[in-house]
C-alpha atoms as a PDB file:
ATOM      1  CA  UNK A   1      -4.044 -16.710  19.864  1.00  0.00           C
ATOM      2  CA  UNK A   2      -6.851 -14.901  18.388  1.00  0.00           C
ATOM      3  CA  UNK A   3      -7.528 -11.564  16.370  1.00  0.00           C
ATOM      4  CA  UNK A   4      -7.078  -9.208  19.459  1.00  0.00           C
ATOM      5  CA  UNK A   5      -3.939 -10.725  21.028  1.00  0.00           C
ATOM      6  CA  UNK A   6      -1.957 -11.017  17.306  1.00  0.00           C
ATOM      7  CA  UNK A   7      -2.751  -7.191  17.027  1.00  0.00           C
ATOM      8  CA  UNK A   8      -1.423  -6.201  20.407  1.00  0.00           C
ATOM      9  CA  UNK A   9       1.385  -8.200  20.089  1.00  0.00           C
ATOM     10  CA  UNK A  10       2.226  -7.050  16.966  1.00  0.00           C
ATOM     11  CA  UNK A  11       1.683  -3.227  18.485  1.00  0.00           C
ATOM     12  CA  UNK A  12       4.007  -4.348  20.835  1.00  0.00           C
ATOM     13  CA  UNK A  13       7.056  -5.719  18.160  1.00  0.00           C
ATOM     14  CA  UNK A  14       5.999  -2.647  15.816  1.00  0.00           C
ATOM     15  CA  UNK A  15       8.445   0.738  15.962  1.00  0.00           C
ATOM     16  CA  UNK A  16       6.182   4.121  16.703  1.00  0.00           C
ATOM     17  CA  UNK A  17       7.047   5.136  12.991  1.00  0.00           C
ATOM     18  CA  UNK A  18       5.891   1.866  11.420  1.00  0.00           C
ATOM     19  CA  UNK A  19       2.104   1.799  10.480  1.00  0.00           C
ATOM     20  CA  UNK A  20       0.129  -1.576  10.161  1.00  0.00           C
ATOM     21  CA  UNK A  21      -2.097  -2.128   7.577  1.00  0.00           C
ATOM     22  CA  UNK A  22      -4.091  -5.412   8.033  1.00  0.00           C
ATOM     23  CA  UNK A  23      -4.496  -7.156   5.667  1.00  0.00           C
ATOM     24  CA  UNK A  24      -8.207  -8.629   5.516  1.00  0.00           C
ATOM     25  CA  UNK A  25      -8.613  -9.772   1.975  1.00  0.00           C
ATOM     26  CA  UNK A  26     -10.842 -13.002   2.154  1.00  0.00           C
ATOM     27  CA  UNK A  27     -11.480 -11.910   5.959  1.00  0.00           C
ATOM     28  CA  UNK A  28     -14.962 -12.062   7.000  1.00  0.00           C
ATOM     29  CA  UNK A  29     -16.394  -8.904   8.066  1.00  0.00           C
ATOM     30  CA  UNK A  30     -16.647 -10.175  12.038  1.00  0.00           C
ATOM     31  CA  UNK A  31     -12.874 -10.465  12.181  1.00  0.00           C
ATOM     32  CA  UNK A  32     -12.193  -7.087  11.335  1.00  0.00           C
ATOM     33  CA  UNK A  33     -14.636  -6.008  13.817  1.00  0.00           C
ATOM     34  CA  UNK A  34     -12.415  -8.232  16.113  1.00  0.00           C
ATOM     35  CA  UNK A  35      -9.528  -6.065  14.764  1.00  0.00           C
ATOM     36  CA  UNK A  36     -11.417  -2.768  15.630  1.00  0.00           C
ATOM     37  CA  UNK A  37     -12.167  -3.387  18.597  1.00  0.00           C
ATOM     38  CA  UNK A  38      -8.453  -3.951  19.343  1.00  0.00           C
ATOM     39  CA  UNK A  39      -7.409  -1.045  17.708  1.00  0.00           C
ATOM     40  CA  UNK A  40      -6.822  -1.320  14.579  1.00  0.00           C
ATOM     41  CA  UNK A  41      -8.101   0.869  12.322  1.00  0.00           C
ATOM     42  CA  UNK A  42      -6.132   0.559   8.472  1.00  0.00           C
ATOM     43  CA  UNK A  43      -7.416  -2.733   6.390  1.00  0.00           C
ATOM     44  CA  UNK A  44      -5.665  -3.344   3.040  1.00  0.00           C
ATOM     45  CA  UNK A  45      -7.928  -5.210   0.291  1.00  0.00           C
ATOM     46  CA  UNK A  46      -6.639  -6.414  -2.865  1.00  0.00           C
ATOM     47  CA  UNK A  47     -10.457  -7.176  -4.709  1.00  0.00           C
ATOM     48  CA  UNK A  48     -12.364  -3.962  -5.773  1.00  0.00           C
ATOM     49  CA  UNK A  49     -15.421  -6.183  -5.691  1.00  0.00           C
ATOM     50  CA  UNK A  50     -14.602  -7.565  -2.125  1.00  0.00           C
ATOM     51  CA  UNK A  51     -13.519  -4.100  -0.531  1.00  0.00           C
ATOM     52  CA  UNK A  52     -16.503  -2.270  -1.578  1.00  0.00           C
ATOM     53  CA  UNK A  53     -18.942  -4.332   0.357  1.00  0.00           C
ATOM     54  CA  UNK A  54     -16.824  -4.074   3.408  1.00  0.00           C
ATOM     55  CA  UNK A  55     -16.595  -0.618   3.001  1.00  0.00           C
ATOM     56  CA  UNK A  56     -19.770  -0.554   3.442  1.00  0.00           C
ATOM     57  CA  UNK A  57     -19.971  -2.780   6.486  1.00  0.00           C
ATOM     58  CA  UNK A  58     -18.270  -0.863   8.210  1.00  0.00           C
ATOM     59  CA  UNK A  59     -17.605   2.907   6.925  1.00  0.00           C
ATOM     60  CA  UNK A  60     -15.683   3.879  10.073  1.00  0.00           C
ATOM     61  CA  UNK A  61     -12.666   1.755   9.029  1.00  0.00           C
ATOM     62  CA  UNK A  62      -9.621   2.866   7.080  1.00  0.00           C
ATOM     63  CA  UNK A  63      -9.264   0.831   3.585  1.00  0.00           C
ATOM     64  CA  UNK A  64      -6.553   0.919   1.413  1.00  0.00           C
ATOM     65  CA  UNK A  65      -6.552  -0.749  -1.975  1.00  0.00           C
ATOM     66  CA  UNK A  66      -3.154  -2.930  -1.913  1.00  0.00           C
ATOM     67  CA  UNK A  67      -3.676  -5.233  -4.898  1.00  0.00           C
ATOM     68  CA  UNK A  68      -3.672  -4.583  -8.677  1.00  0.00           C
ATOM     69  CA  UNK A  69      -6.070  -2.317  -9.900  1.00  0.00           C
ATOM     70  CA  UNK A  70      -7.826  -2.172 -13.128  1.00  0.00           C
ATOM     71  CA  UNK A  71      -8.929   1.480 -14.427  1.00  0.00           C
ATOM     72  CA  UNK A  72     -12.604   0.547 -14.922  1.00  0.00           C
ATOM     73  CA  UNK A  73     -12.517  -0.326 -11.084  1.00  0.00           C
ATOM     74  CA  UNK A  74     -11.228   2.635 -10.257  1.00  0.00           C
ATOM     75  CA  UNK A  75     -14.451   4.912  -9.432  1.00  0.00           C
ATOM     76  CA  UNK A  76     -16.068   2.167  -7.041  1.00  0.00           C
ATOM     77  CA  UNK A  77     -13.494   3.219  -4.498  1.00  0.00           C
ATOM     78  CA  UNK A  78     -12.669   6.666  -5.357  1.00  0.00           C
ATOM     79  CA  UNK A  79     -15.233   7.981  -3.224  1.00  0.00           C
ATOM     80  CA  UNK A  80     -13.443   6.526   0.293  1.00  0.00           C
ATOM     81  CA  UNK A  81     -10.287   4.446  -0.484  1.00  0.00           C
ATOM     82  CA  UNK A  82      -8.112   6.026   2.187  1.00  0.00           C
ATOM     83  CA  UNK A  83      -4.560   5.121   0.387  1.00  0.00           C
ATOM     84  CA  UNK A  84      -4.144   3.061  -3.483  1.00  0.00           C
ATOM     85  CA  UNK A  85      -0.751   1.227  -2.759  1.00  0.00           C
ATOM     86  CA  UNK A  86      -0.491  -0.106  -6.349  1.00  0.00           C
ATOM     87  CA  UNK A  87      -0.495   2.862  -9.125  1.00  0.00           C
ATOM     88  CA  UNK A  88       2.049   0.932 -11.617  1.00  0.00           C
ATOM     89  CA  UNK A  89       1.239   3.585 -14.199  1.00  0.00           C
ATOM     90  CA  UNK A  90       0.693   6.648 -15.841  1.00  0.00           C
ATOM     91  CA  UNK A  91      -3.034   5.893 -17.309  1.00  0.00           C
ATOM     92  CA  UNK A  92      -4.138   4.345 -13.851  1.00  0.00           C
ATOM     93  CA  UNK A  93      -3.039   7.591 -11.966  1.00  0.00           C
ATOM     94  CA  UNK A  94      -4.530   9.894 -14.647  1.00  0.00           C
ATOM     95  CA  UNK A  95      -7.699   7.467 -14.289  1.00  0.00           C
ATOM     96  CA  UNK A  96      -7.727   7.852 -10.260  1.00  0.00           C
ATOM     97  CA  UNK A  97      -7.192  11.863 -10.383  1.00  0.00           C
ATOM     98  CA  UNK A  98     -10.439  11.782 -13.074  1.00  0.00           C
ATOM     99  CA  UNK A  99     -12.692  10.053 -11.161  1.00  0.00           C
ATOM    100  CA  UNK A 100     -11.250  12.017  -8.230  1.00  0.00           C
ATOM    101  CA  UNK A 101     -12.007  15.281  -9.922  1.00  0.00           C
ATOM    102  CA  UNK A 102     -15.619  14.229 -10.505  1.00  0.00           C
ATOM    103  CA  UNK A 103     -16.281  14.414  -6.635  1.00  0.00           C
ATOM    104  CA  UNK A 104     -14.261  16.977  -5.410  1.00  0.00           C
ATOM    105  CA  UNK A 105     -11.790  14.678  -3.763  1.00  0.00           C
ATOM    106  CA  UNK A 106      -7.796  14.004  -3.733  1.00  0.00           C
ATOM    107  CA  UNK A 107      -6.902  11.044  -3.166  1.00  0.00           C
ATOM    108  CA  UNK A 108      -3.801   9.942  -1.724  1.00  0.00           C
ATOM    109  CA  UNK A 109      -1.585   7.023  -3.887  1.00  0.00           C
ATOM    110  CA  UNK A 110       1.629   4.875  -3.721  1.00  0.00           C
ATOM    111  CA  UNK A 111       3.867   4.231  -6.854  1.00  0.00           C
ATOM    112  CA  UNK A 112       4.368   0.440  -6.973  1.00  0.00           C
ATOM    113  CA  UNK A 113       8.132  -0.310  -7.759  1.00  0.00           C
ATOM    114  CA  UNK A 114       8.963  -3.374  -9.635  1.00  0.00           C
ATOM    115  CA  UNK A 115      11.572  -4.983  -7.005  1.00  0.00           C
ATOM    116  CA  UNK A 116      10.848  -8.998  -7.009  1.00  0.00           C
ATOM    117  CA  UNK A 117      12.441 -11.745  -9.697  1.00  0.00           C
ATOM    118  CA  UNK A 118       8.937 -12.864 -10.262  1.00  0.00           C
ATOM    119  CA  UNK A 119       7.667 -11.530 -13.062  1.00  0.00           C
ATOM    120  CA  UNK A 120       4.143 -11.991 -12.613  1.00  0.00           C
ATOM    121  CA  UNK A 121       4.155  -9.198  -9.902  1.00  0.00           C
ATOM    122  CA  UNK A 122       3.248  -5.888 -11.276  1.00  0.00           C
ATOM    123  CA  UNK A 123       5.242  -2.630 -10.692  1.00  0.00           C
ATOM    124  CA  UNK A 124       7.348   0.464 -12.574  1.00  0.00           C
ATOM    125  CA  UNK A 125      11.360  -0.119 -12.726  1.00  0.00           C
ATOM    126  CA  UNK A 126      12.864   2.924 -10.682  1.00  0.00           C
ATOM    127  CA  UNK A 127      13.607   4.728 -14.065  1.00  0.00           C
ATOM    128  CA  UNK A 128      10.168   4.605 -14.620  1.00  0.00           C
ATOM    129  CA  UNK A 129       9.000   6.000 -11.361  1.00  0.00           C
ATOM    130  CA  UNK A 130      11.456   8.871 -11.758  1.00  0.00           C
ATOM    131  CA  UNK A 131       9.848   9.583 -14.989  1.00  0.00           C
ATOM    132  CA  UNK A 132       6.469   9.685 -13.956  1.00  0.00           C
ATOM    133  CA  UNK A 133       6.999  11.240 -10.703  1.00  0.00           C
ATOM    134  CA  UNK A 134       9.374  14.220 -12.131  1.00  0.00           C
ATOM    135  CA  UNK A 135       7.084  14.621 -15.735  1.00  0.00           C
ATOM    136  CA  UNK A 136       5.279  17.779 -15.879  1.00  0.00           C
ATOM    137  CA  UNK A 137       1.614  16.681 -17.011  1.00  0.00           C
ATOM    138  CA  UNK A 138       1.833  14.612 -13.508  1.00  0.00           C
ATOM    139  CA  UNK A 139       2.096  18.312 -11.638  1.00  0.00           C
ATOM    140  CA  UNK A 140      -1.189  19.387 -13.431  1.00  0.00           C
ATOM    141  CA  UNK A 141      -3.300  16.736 -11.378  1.00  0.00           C
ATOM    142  CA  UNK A 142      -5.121  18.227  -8.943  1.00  0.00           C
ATOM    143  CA  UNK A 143      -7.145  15.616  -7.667  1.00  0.00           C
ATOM    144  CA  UNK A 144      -3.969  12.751  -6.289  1.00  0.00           C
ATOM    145  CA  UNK A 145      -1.252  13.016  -4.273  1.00  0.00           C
ATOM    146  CA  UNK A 146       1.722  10.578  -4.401  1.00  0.00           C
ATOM    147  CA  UNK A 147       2.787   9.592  -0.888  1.00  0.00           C
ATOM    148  CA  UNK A 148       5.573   7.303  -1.610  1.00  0.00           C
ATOM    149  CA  UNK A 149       6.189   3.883  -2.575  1.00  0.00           C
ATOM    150  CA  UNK A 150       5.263   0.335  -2.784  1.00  0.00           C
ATOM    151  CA  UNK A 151       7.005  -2.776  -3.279  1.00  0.00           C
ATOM    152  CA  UNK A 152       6.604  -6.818  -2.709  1.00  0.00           C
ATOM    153  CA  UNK A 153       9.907  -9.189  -2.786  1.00  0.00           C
ATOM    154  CA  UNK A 154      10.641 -12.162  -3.932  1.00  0.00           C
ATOM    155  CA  UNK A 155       8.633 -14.922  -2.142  1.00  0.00           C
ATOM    156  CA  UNK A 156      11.729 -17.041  -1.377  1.00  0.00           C
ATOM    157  CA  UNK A 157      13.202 -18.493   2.103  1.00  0.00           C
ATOM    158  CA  UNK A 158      16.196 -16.487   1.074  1.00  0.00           C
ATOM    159  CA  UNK A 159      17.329 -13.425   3.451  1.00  0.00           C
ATOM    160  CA  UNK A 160      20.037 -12.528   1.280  1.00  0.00           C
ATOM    161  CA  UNK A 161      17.583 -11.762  -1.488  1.00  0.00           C
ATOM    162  CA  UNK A 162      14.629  -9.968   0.423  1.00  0.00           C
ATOM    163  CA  UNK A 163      16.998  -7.993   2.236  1.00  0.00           C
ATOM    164  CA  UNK A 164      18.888  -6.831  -0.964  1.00  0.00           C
ATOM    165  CA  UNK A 165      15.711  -6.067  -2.779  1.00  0.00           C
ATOM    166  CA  UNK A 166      14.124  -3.714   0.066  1.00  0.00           C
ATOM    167  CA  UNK A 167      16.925  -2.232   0.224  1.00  0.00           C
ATOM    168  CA  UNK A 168      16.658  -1.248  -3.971  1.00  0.00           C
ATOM    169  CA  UNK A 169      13.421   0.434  -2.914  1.00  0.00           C
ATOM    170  CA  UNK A 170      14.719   2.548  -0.086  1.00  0.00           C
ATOM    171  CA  UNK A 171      17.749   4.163  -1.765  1.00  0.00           C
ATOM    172  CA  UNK A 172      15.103   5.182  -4.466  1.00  0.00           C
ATOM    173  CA  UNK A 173      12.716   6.136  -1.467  1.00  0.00           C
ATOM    174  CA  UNK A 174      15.742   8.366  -0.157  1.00  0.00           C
ATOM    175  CA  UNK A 175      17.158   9.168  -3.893  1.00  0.00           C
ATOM    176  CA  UNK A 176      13.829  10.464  -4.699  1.00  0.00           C
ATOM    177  CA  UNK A 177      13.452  12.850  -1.152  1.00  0.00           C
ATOM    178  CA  UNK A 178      16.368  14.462  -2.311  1.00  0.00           C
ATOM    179  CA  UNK A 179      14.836  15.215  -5.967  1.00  0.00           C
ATOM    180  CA  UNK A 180      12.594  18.689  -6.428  1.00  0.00           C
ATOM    181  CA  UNK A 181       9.344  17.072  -6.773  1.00  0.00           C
ATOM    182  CA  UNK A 182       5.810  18.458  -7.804  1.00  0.00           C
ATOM    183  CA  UNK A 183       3.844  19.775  -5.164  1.00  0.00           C
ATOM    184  CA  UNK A 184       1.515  17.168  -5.381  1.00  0.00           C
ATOM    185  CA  UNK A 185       4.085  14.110  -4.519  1.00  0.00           C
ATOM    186  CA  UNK A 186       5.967  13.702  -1.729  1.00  0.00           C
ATOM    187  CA  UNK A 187       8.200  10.798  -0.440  1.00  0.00           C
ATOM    188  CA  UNK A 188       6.689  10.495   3.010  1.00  0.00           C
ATOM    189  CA  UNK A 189       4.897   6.604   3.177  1.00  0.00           C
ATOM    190  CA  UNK A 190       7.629   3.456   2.101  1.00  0.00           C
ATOM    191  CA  UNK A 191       5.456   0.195   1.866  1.00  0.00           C
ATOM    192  CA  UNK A 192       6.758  -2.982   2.009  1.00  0.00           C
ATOM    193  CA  UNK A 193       6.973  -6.140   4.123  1.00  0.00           C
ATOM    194  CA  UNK A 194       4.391  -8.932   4.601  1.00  0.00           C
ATOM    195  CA  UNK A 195       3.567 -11.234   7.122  1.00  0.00           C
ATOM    196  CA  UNK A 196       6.809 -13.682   6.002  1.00  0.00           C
ATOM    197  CA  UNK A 197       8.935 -10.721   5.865  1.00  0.00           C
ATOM    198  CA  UNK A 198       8.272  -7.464   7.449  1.00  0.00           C
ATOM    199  CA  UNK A 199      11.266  -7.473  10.434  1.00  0.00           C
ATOM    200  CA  UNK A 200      13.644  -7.548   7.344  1.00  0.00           C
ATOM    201  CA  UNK A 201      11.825  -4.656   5.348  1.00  0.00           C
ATOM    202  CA  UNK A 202      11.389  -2.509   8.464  1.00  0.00           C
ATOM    203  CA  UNK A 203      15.503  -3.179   9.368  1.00  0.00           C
ATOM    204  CA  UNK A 204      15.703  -2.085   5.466  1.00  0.00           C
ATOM    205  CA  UNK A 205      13.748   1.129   6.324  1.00  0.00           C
ATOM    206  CA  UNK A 206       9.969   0.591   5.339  1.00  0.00           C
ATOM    207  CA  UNK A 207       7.301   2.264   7.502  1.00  0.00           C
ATOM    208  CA  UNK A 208       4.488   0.669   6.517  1.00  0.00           C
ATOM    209  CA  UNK A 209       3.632  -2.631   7.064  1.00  0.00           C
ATOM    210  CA  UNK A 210       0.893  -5.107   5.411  1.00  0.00           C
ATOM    211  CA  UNK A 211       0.010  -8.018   7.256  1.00  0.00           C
ATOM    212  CA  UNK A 212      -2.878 -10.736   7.037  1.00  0.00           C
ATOM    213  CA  UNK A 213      -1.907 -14.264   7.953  1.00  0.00           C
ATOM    214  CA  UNK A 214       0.101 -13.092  11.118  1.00  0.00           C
ATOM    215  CA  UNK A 215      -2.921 -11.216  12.289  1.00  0.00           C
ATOM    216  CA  UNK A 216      -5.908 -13.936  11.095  1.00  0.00           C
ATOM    217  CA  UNK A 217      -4.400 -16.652  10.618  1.00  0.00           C
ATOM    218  CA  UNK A 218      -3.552 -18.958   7.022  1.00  0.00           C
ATOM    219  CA  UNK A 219      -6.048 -18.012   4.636  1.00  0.00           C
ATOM    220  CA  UNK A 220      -8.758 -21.214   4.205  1.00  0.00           C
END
């Protein structure tokens, strides 16, 4: 199958209420046109330095930032990331809503949660998320809002353990909905599941989805 027919297939599997990002991080630009012109408009990079060109290829295209991000990276995409999945602190978010500030523009951001055994992937543990989320100096910052949350599990053939970490993230996803929160963050976007392991994170309640090799194939 090509671009066009893994999109509208996965259109077809997808649940109204669960939005695809697609993932196009090492993609060249002619593929996402191929994704375009099948309807699909949200592209996650995870390379400040790759996204920015692309951006620029083609403007009309949603981009969200999914991979780490450093805070001297942060004003090359201020000006038109459409979602930052990955805030995994304080100083990044204050960072984001300065640059922000600087061009009149709010951008919207994710909290990425800690769920995974692997401890080389970055995130806040849920106390930490409550803290930032529920601190007062985070209601003073005019120029983010905080959509939800992020989270990647453990890369493992395992259901057991996917299913049980997704599910961490969603009763803080729901514990958090129930909280009084500043008017400037708002539990509305859950994002998690890949190409490996999306069914199970949208059974565990995620409604967004990021997926590259499903849609273009194994990265070369």
């Amino acid at each position: 199958m090509n671009v066009k027919e893994r999109i509208k297939q996965l259109r077809q599997e997808l649940p109204t209420h669960v939005k695809l990002v697609a993932v196009s991080k090492t993609q060249p630009v002619e593929s996402i046109r191929q994704a375009m012109e099948a309807g699909q408009h949200a592209f996650g990079e995870n390379r400040v330095q790759e996204l920015v060109p692309k951006f620029n290829a083609l403007p009309q295209a949603q981009w969200h930032m999914i991979g780490h991000l450093q805070t001297n990276k942060v004003k090359y995409i201020v000006p038109f990331v459409d979602l930052i999945h990955a805030v995994d602190s304080l100083r990044l978010l204050l960072e984001i809503n300065r640059q922000a500030q600087r061009i009149n523009r709010v951008v919207n951001c994710l909290l990425q949660v800690h769920i995974a055994q692997e401890e080389t992937k970055f995130g806040l543990t849920a106390d930490e998320v409550v803290q930032l989320v529920t601190q007062p100096d985070v209601a003073l910052l005019t120029h983010v809002c905080i959509k939800g949350l992020m989270g990647m599990a453990t890369f493992t053939d395992d259901e057991k353990i996917i299913r049980q970490e997704f599910r961490t993230l969603y009763n803080l996803f729901n514990a958090l909905k129930r909280q009084k929160l500043p008017p400037n963050a708002g539990m509305e976007i859950l994002s998690m599941g890949m190409s490996h392991d999306y069914r199970i994170a949208i059974e565990e309640g995620s409604n967004m989805v990021r997926i590259g090799s499903a849609i273009f194939g194994k990265r070369k």
